[in-house]
C-alpha atoms as a PDB file:
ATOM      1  CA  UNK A   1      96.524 116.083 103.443  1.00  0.00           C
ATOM      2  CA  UNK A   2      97.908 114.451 106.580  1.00  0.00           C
ATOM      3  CA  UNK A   3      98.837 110.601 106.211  1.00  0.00           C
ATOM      4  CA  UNK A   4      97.260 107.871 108.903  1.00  0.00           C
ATOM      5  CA  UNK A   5      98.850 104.453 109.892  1.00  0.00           C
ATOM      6  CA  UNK A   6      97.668 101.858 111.157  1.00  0.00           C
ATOM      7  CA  UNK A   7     100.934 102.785 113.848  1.00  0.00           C
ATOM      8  CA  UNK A   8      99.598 106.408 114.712  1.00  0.00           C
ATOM      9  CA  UNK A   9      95.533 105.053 115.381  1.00  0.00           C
ATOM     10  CA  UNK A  10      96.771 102.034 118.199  1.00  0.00           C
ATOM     11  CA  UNK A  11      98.738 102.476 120.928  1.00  0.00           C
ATOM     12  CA  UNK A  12     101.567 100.007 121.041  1.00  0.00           C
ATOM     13  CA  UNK A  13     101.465  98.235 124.566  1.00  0.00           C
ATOM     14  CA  UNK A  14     105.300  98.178 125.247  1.00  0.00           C
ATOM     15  CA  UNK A  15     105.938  95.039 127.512  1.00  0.00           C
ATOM     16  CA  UNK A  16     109.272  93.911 126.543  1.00  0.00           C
ATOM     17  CA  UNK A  17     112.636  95.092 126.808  1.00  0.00           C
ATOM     18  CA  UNK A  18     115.409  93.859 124.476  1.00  0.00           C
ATOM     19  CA  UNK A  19     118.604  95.270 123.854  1.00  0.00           C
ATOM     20  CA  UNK A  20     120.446  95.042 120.427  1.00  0.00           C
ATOM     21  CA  UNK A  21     123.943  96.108 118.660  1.00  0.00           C
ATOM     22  CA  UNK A  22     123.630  98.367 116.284  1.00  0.00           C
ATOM     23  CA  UNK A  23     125.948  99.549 114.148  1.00  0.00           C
ATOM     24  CA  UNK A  24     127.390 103.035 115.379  1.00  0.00           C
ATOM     25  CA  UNK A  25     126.381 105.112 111.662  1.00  0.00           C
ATOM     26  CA  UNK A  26     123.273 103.467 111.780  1.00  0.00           C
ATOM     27  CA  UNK A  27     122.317 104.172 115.270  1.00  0.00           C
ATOM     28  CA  UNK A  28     123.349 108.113 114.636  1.00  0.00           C
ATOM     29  CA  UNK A  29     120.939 107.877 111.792  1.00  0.00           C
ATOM     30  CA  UNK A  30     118.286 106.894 113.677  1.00  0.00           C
ATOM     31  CA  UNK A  31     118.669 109.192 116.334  1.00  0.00           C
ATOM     32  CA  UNK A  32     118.630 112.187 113.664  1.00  0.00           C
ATOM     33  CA  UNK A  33     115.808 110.772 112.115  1.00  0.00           C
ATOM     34  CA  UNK A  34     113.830 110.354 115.265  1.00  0.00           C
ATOM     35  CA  UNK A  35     114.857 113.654 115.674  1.00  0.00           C
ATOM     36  CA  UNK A  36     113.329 115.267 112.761  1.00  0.00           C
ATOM     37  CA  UNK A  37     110.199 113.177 113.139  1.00  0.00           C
ATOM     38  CA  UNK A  38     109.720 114.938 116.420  1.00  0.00           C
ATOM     39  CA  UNK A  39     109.594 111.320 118.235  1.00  0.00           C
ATOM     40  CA  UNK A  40     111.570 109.095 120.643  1.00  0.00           C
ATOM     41  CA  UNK A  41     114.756 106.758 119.019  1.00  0.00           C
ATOM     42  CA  UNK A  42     112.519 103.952 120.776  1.00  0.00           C
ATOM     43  CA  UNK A  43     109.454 105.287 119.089  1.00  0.00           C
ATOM     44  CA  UNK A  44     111.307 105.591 115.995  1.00  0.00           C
ATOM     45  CA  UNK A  45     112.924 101.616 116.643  1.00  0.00           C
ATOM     46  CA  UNK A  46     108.897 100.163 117.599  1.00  0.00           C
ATOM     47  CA  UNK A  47     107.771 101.896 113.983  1.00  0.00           C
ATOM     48  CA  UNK A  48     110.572 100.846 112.306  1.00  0.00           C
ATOM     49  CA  UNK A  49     109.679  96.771 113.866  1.00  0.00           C
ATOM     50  CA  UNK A  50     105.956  97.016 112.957  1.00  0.00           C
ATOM     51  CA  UNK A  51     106.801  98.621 109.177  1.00  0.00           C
ATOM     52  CA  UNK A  52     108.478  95.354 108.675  1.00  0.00           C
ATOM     53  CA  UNK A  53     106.442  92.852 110.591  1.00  0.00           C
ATOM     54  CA  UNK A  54     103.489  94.472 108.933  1.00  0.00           C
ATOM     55  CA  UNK A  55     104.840  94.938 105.097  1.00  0.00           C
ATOM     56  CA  UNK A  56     108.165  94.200 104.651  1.00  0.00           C
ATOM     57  CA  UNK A  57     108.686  90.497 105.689  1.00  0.00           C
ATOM     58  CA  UNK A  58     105.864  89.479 103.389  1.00  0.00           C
ATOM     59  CA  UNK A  59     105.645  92.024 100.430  1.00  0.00           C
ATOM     60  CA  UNK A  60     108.121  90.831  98.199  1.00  0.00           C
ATOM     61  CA  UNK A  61     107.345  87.177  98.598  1.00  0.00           C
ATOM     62  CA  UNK A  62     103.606  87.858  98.136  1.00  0.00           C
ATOM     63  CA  UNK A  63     104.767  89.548  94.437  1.00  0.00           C
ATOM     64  CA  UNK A  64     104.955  93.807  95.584  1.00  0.00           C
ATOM     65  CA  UNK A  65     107.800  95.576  93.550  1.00  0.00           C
ATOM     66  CA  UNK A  66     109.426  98.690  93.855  1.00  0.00           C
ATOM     67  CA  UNK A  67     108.816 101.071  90.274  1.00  0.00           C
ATOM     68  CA  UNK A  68     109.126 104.225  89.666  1.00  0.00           C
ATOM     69  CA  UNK A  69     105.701 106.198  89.810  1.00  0.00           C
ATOM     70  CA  UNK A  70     107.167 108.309  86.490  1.00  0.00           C
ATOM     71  CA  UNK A  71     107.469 104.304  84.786  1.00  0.00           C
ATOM     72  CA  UNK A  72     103.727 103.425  85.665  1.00  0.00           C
ATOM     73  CA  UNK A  73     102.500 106.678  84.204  1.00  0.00           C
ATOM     74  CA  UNK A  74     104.090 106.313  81.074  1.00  0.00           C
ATOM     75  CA  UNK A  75     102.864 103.025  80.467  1.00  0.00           C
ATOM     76  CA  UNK A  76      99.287 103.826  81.556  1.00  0.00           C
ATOM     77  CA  UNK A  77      99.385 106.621  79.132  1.00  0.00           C
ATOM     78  CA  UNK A  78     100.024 103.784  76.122  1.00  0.00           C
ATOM     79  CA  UNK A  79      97.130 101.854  77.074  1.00  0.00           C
ATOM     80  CA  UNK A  80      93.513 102.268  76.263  1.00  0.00           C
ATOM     81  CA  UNK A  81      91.064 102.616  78.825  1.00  0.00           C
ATOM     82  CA  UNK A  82      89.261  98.918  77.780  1.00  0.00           C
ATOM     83  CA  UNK A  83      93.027  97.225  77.920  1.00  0.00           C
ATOM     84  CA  UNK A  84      93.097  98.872  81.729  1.00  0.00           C
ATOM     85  CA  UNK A  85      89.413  97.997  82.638  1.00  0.00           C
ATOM     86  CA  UNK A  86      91.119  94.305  81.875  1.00  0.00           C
ATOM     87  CA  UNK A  87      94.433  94.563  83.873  1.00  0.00           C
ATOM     88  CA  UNK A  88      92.285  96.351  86.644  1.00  0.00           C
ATOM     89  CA  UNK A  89      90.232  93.079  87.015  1.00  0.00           C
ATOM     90  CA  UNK A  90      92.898  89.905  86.729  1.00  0.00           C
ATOM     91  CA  UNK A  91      95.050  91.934  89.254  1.00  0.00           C
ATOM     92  CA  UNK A  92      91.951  92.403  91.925  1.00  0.00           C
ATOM     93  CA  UNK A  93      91.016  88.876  91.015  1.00  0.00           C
ATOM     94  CA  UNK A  94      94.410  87.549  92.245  1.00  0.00           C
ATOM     95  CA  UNK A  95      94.840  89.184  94.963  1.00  0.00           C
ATOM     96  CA  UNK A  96      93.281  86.782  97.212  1.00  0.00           C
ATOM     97  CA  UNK A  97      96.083  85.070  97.847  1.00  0.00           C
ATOM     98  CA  UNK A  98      98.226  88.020  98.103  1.00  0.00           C
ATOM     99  CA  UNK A  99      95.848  88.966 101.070  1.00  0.00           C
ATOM    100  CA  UNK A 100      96.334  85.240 102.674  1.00  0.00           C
ATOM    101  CA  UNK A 101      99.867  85.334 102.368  1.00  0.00           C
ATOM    102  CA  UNK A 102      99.968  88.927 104.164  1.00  0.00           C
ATOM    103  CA  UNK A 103      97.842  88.513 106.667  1.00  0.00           C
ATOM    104  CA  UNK A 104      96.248  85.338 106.670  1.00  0.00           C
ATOM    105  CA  UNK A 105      93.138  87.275 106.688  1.00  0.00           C
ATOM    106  CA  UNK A 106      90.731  87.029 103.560  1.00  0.00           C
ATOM    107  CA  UNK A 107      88.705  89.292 104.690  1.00  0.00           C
ATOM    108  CA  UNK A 108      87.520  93.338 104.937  1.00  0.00           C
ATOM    109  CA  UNK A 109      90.088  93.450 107.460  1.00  0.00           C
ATOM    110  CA  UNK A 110      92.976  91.849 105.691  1.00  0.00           C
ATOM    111  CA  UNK A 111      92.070  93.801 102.613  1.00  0.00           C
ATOM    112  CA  UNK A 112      92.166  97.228 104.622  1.00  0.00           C
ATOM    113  CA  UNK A 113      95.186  96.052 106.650  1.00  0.00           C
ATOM    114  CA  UNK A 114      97.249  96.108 102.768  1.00  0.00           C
ATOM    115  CA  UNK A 115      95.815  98.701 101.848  1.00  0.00           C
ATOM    116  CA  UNK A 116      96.772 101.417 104.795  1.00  0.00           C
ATOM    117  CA  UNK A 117     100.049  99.927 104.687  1.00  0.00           C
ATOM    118  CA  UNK A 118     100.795  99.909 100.913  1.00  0.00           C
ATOM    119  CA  UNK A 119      99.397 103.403 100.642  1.00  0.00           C
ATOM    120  CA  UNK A 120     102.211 104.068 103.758  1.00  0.00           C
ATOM    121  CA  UNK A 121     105.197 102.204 102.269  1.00  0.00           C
ATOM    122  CA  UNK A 122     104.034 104.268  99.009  1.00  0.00           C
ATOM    123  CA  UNK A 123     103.974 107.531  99.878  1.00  0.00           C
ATOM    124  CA  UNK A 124     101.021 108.069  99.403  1.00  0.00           C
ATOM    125  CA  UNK A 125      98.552 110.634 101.308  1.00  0.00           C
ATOM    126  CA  UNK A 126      95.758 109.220 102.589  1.00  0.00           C
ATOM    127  CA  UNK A 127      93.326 110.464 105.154  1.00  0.00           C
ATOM    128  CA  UNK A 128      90.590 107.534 106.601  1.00  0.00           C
ATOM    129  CA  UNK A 129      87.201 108.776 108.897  1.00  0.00           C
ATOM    130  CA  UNK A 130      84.599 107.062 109.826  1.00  0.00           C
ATOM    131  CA  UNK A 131      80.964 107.737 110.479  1.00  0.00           C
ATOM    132  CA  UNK A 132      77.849 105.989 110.179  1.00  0.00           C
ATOM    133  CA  UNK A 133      78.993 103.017 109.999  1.00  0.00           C
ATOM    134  CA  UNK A 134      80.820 104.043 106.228  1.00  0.00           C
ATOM    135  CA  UNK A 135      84.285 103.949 106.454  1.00  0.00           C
ATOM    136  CA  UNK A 136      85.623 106.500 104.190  1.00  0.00           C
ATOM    137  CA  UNK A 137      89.192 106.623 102.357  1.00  0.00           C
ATOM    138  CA  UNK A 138      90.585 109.496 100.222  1.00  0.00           C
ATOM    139  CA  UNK A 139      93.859 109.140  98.974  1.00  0.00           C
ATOM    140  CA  UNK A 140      95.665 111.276  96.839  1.00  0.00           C
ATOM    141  CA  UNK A 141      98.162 109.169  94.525  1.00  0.00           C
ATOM    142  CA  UNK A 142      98.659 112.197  92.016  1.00  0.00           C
ATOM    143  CA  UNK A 143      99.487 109.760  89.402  1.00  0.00           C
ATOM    144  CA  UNK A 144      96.933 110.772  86.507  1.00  0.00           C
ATOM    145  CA  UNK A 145      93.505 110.022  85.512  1.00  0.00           C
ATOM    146  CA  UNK A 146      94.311 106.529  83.882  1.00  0.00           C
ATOM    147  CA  UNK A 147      95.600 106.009  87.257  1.00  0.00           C
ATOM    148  CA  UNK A 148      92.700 106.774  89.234  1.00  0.00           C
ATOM    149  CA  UNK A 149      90.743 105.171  86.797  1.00  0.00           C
ATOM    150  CA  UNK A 150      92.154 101.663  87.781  1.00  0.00           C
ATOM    151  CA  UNK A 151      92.221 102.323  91.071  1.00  0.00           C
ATOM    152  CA  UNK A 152      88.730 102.585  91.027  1.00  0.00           C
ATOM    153  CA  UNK A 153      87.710  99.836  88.914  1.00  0.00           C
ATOM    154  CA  UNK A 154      90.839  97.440  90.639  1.00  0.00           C
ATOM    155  CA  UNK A 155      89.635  98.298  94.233  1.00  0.00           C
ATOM    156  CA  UNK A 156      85.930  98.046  93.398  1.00  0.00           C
ATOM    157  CA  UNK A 157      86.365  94.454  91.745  1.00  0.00           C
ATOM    158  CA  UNK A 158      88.368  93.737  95.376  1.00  0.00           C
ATOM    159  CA  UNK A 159      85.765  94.816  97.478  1.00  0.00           C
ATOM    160  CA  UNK A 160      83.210  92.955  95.402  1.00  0.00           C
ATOM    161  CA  UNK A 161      84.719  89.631  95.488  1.00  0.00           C
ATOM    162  CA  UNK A 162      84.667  90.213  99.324  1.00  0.00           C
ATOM    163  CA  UNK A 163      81.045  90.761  99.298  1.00  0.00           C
ATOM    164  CA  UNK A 164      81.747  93.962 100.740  1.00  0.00           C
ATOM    165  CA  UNK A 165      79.155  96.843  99.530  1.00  0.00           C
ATOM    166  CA  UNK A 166      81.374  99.855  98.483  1.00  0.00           C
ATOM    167  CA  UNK A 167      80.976 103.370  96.704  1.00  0.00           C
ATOM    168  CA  UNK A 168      84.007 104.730  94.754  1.00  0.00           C
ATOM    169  CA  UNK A 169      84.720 107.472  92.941  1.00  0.00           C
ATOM    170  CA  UNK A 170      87.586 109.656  91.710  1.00  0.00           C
ATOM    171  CA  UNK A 171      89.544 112.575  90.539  1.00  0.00           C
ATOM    172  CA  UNK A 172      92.292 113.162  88.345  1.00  0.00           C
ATOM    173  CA  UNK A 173      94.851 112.851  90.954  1.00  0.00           C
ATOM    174  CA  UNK A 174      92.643 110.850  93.954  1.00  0.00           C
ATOM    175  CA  UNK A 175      90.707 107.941  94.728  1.00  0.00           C
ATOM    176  CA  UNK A 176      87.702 107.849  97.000  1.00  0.00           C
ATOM    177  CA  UNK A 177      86.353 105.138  98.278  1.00  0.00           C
ATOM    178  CA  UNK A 178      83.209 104.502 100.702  1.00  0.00           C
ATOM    179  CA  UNK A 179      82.676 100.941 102.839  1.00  0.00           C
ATOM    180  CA  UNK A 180      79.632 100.465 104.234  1.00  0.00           C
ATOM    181  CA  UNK A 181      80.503  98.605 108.024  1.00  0.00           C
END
């Protein structure tokens, strides 16, 4: 499954030009990496700028941590599926602010604009379509069935308290999810 961001869907209207120092390592990582993505060093730079301005500068102050995805399936598989249905619901319940803080956005959009780039800073594969007016998400955590399990019930209890009308489902190893537009 191919990943999307948020970066790949918009064209990023270039209109400045800036020059910085850059340590010389650094800057021969970059160029490697750009490189092996197949894309320009300023390409490369203008991702690298939104992946922080979009994610980074906010994540840890809004309460995102970095774990393990072998610790969270080890403690999912020591809790019972009622204990879960619980955690699944106070975390969607709080993340209202999280959302505000973000993007200042307490909306579908703010909630989709975390979501792609969680899912992105994650790892995770994701593809998005959209026909219909139903925007549809399938992403493939491969984390378990206790995992999937409060994905679904966390990001159906977000949607709801949006007022957003949603359809979710899932697999052992993915979450699908359907938003009506």
């Amino acid at each position: 499954m191919q990943r999307t961001t948020s970066i790949m869907k918009k064209k990023m209207t270039l209109d400045k030009i800036s020059s910085f120092r850059i340590n010389s390592k650094n800057l021969d990582k970059l160029k490697t990496q750009a490189k092996s993505n197949g894309v320009s060093l300023n390409t490369l730079v203008n991702e690298i700028f939104a992946n922080y301005l979009h994610w980074d500068m906010t994540a840890t102050k809004a309460g995102w941590v970095v774990v393990l995805s072998e610790v969270l399936k080890s403690f999912l598989d020591e809790i019972d599926d009622k204990v879960l249905y619980k955690i699944a619901i106070r975390t969607a319940d709080s993340t209202r602010d999280v959302r505000l803080m973000m993007t200042g956005d307490d909306t579908l959009d703010g909630f989709l604009s975390i979501l792609r780039n969680r899912l992105r800073k994650s790892g995770i594969s994701y593809t998005e379509s959209s026909d219909n007016k139903m925007l549809k998400f399938i992403i493939h955590h491969n984390m378990g069935k206790k995992w999937s399990y409060f994905y679904k019930i966390q990001h159906e209890r977000m949607l709801q308290n949006l007022g957003q009308s949603a359809e979710l489902e899932f697999t052992d190893n993915s979450l699908i999810i359907h938003i009506r537009q």
